[in-house]
Protein backbone atom coordinates (compact mmCIF):
# COMPACT_ATOMS: atom_id res chain seq x y z
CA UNK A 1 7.88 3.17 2.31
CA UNK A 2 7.58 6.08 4.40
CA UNK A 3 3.99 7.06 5.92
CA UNK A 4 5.19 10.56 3.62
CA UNK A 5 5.39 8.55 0.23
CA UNK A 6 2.03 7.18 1.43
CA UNK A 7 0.54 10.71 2.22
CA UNK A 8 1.85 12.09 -1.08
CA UNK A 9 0.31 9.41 -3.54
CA UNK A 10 -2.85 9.27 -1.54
CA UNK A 11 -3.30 13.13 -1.90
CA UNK A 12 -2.07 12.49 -5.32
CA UNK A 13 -5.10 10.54 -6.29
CA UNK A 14 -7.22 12.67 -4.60
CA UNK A 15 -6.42 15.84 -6.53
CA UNK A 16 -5.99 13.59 -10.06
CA UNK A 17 -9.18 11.43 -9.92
CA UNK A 18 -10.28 11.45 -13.68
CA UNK A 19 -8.78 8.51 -14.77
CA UNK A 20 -7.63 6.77 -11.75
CA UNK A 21 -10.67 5.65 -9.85
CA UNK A 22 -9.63 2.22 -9.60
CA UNK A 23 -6.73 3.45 -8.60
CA UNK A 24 -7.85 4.94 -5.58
CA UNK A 25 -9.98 2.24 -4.44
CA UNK A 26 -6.98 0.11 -4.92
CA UNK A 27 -5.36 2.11 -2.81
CA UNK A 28 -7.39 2.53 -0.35
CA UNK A 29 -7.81 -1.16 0.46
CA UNK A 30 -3.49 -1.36 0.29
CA UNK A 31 -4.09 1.34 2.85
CA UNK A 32 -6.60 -0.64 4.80
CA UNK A 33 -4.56 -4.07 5.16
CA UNK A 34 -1.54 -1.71 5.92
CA UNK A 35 -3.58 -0.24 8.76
CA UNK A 36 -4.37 -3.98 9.65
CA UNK A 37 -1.21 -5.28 9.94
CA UNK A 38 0.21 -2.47 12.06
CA UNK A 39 -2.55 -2.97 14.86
CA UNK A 40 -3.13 -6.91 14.26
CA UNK A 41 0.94 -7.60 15.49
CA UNK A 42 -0.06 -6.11 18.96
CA UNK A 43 -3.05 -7.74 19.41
CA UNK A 44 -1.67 -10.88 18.32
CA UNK A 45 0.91 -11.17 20.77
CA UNK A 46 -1.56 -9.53 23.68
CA UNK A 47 -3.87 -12.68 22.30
CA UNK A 48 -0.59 -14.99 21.96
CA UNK A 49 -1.70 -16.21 18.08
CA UNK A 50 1.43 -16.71 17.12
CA UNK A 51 0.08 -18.00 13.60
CA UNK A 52 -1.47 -14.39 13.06
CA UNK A 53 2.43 -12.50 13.26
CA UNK A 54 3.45 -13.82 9.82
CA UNK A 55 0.18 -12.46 8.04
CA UNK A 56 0.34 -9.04 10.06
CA UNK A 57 3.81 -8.74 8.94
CA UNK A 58 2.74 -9.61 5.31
CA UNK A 59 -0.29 -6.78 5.88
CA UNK A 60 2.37 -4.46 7.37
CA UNK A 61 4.78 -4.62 3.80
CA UNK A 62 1.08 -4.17 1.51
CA UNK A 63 2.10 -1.24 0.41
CA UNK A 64 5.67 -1.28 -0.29
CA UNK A 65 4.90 -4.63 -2.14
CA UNK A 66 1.95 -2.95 -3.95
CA UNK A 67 3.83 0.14 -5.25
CA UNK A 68 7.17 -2.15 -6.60
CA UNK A 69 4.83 -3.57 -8.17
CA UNK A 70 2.94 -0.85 -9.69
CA UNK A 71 6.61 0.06 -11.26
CA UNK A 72 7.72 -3.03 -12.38
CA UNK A 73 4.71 -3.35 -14.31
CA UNK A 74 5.07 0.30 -15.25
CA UNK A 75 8.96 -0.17 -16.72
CA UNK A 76 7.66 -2.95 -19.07
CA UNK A 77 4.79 -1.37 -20.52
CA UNK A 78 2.26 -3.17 -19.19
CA UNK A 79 0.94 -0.59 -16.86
CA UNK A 80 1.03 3.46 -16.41
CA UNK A 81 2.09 4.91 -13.01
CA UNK A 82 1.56 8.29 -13.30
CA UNK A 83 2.91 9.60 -10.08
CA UNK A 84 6.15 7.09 -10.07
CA UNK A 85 8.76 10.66 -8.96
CA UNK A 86 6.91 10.15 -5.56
CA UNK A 87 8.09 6.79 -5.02
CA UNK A 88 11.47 7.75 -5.11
């Protein structure tokens, strides 16, 4: 997922926020761990915690994991994703 796709849904939500509150905060914590991961693989390796890499790297993928998620569960039914075209 490019830091684009991420710019585009978050502004998404921001301009459609009847509805998707949730949504947003959902987001925003995706965003956070994202954010977490990216500088947490530095420090770890400045700090040489190896055992911190793997869950940096898992923080770093948040929100690619998030948003096939969001459309999986959006092509059975079980959940709406409204702005799915800026995934693509």
């Amino acid at each position: 997922m490019t830091l684009r796709q991420l710019s585009l849904i978050k502004r998404w939500l921001r301009l459609h926020p009847r509805g998707h509150e949730v949504e947003l905060q959902a987001w925003d914590m995706v965003l956070t761990g994202w954010l977490i991961g990216l500088l947490g693989v530095p420090v770890a390796l400045l700090l040489e915690a190896p055992q911190w890499l793997l869950p940096c790297l898992l923080a770093y993928l948040l929100p690619e994991m998030y948003s096939a998620a969001r459309l999986r569960l959006h092509r059975r039914g079980l959940l709406r994703c409204d702005y799915q075209e800026l995934l693509k």
